[in-house]
Protein backbone atom coordinates (compact mmCIF):
# COMPACT_ATOMS: atom_id res chain seq x y z
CA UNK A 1 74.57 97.99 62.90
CA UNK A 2 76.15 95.00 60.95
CA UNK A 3 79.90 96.34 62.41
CA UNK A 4 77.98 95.92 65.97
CA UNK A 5 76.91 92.43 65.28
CA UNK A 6 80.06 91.21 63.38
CA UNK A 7 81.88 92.42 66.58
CA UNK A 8 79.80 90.38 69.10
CA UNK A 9 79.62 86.95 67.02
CA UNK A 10 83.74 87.48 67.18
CA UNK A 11 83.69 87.67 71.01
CA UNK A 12 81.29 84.64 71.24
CA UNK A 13 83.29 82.64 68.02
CA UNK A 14 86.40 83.62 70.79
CA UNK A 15 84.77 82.57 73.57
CA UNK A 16 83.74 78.69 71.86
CA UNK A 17 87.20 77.80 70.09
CA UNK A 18 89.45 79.06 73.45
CA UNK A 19 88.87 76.40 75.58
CA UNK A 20 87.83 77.64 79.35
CA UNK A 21 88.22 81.29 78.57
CA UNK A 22 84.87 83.36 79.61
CA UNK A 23 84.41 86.51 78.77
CA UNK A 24 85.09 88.73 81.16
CA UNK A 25 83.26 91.76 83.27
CA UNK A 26 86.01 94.66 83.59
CA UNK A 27 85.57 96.58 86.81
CA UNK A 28 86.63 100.00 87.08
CA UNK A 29 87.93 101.70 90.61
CA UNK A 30 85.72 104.59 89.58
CA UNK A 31 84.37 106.08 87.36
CA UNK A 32 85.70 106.71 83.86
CA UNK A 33 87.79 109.62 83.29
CA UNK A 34 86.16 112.47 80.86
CA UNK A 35 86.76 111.47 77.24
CA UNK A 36 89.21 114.36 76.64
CA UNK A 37 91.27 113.02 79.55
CA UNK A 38 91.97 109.48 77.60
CA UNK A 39 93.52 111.37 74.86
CA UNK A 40 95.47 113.94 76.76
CA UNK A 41 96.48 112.35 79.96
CA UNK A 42 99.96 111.48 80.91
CA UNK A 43 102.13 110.00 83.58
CA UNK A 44 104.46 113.19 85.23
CA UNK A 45 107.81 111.28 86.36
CA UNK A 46 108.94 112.08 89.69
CA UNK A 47 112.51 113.10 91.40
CA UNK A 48 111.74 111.17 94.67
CA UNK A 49 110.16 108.03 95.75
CA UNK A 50 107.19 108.33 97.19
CA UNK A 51 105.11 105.51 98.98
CA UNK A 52 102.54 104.22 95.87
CA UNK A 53 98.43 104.68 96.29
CA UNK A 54 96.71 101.78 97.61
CA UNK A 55 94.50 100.00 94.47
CA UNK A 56 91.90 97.36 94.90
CA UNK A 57 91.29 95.42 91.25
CA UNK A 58 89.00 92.91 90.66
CA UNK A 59 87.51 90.94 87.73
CA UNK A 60 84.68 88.82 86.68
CA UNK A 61 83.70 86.22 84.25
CA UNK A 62 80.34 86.45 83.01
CA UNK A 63 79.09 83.79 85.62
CA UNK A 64 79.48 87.23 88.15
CA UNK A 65 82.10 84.94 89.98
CA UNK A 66 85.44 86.77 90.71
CA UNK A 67 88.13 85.11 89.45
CA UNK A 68 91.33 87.40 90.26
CA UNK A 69 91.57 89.58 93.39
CA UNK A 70 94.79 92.13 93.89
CA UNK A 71 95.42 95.02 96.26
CA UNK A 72 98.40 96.89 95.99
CA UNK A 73 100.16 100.04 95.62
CA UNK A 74 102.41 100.11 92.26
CA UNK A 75 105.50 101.99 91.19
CA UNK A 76 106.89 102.56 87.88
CA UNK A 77 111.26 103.41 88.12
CA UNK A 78 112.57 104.53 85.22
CA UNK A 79 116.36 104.80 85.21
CA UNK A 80 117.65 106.78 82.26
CA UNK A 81 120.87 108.79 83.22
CA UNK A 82 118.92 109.48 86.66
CA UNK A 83 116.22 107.43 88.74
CA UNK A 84 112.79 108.61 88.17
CA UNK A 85 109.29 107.66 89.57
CA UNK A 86 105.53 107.39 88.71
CA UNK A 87 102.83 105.83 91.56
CA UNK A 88 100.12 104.61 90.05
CA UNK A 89 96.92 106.05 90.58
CA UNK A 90 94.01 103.56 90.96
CA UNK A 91 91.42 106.24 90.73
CA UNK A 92 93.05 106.70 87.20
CA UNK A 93 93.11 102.91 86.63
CA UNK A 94 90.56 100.83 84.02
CA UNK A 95 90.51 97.46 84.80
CA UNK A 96 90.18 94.67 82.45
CA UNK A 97 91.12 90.86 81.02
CA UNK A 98 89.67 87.44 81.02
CA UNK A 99 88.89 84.52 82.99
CA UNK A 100 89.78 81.00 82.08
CA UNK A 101 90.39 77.31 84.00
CA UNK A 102 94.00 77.55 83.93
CA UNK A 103 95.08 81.10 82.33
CA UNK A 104 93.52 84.22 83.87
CA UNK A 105 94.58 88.05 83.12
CA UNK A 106 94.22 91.21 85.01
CA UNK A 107 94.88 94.15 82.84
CA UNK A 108 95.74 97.88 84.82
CA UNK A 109 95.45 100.43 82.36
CA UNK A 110 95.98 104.40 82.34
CA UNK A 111 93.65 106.70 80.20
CA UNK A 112 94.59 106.96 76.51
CA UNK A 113 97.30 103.83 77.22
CA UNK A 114 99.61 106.45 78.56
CA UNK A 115 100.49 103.24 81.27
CA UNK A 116 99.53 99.72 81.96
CA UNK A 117 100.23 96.74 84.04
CA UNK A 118 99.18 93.22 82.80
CA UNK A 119 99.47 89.91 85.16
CA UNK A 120 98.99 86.61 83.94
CA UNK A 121 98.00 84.09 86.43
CA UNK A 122 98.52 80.12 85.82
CA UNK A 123 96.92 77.71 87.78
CA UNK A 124 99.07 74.41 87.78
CA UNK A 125 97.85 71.16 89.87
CA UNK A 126 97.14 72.58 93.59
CA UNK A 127 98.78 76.03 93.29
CA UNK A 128 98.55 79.06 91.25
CA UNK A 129 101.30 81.88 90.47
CA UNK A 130 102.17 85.06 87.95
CA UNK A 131 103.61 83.40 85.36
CA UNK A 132 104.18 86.59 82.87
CA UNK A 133 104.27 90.18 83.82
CA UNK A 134 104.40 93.17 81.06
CA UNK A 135 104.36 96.76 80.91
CA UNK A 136 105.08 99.92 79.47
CA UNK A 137 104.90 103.79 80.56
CA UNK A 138 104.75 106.56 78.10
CA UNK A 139 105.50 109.47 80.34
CA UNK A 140 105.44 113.55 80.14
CA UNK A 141 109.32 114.56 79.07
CA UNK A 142 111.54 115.67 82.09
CA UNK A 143 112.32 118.13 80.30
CA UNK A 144 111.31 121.02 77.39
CA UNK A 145 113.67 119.74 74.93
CA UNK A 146 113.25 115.96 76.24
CA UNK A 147 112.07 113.71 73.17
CA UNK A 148 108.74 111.69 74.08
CA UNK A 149 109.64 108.34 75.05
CA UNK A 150 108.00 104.92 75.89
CA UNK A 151 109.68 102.76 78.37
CA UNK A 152 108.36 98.61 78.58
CA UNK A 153 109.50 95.63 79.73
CA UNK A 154 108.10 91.98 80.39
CA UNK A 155 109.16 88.89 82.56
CA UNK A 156 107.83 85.53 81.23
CA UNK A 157 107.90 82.21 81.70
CA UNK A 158 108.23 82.62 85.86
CA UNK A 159 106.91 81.63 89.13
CA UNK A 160 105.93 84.63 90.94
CA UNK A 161 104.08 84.98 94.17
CA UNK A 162 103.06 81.11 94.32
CA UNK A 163 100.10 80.32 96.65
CA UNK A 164 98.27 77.17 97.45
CA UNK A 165 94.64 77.50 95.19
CA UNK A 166 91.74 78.95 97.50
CA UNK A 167 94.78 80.90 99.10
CA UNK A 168 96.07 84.81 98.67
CA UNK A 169 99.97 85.95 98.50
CA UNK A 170 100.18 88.25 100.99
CA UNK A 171 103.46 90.39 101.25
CA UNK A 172 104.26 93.32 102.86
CA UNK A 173 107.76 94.33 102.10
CA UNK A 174 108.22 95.93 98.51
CA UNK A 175 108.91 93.40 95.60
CA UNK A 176 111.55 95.37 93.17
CA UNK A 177 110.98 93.63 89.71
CA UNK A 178 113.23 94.20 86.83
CA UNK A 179 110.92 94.47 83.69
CA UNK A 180 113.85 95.54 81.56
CA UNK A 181 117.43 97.65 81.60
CA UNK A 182 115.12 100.83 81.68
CA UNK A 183 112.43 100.13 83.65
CA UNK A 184 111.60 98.61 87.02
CA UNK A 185 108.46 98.05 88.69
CA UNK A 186 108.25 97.77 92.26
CA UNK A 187 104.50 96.61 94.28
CA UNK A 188 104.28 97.05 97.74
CA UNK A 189 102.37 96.33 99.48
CA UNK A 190 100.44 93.40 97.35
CA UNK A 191 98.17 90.82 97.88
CA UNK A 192 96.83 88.59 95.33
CA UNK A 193 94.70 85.59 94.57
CA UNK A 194 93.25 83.82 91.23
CA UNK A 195 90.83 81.30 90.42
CA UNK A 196 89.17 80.10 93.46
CA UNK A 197 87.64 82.87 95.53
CA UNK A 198 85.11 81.84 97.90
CA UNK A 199 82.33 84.38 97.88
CA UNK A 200 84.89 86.93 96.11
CA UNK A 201 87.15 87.54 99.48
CA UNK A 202 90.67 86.53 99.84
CA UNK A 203 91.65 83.10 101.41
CA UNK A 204 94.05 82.37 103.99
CA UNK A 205 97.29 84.06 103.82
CA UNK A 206 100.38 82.77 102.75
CA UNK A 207 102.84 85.09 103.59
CA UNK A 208 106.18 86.02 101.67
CA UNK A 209 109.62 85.12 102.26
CA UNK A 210 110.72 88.57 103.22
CA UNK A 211 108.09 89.28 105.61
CA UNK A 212 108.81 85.67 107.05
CA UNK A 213 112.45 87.21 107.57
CA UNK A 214 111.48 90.39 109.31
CA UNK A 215 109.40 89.23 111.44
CA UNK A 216 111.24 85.89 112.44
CA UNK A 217 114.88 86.65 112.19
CA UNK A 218 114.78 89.31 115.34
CA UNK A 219 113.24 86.60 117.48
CA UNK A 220 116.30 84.36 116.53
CA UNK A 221 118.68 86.87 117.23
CA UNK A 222 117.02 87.92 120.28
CA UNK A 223 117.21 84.44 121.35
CA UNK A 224 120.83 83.97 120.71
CA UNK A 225 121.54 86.94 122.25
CA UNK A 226 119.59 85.81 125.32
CA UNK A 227 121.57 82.27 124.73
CA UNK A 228 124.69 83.85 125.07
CA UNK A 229 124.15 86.02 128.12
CA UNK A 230 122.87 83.07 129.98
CA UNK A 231 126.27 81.33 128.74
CA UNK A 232 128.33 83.97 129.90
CA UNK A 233 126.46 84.20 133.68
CA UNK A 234 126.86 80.43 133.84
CA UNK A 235 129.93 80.30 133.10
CA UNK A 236 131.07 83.31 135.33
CA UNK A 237 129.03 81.86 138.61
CA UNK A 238 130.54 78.00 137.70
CA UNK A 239 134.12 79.94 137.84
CA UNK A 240 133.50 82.00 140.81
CA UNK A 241 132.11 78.88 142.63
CA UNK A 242 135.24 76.49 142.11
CA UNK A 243 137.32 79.13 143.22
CA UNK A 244 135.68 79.52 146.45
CA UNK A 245 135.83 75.90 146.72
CA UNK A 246 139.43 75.70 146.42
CA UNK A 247 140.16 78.70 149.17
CA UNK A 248 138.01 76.56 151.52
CA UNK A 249 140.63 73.55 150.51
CA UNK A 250 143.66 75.62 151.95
């Protein structure tokens, strides 16, 4: 009883001295795994790529407000003599972190730890971005002699997936991030917005630089293609026509 209370004055003592953190509502994809699951469960690498589940993740700050939205399909690489490959599975997936004014987190983790996924989202003057991504994959051995092994990796101090605030990232095309020599982590497709969510949906888009690419780059060279032709059938009639004109002259 007194290890109960002790335990829920620290969460409040946390909540008071961390200025604009709230403690936060996890929310789950489903429902928990069976208990002998969190202890046994682990991630079987792959051979071949496959195209990574769809998850939908949310969390909420004890207001009942969302304050981080993503969808997106995630897939650990781990290179290590050969290229192997783990989707995540959201039904698998326990969601958690905290909410704050500035600093929010959005924790993806895989029964018993076996996997996890943890995005921390800055909001700076009018926009908002991933400013530190870790995490870590203990998988099954490839093989029956194969020593256990845990692969991590973190990126900090960037500027991922900047948006406008009250605005999602949208992107389509796969983002391949390096997380360290070993391991890679790509998300595709992803979508993502902190902070400010009006009535807990996304915001307008704002779409990514390699979607931007795809879709815009065929019109240009469709249109210079078209340029040229015209060019060319121009130039062929204006070069036909003068040489009529000078067989009329003689």
């Amino acid at each position: 009883m007194l290890r109960g209370l002790s335990g829920r004055w620290g969460l409040f003592l946390l909540a008071a001295l961390i200025p604009g953190v709230q403690l936060q509502s996890s929310y789950n994809s489903v429902s928990p795994a069976p208990g002998s699951e969190q202890n046994n469960f682990h991630p079987v690498l792959q051979p071949t790529e496959a195209t990574p589940q769809l998850g939908k993740y949310k969390l909420e700050g004890l207001d009942g407000k969302i304050c981080i939205k993503a969808t997106m399909g995630v897939e650990f690489i781990v290179i290590e003599k050969k290229t192997w490959y783990y989707s995540l599975d959201p039904t698998r997936v326990t969601t958690s972190g905290y909410c704050g004014k500035e600093v929010a987190v959005l924790s993806l983790t895989l029964p018993g730890n076996s996997a996890s996924l943890q995005l921390t989202f800055k909001k700076e003057n009018k926009v908002f971005y991933i400013t530190k991504l870790t995490s870590h994959l203990s998988p099954l051995p490839v093989c029956p002699k194969c020593a256990n092994k845990t692969f991590s990796g973190i990126m900090d101090h960037d500027k991922l997936f900047k948006s406008e605030n009250g605005r999602s990232f949208n992107c389509k095309s796969e983002s391949l991030l390096l997380m360290s020599s070993e391991l890679r982590i790509k998300l595709v497709p992803l979508q993502f917005q902190a902070f400010t969510l009006l009535n807990g949906r996304y915001g307008k888009e704002v779409e990514c630089w390699a979607d931007f690419n795809k879709r815009v780059i065929p019109i240009i060279v469709g249109a210079t293609v078209v340029g040229l032709l015209l060019i060319a059938v121009l130039t062929f009639l204006l070069i036909k026509d003068r040489r009529r004109q000078g067989y009329e002259e003689l």
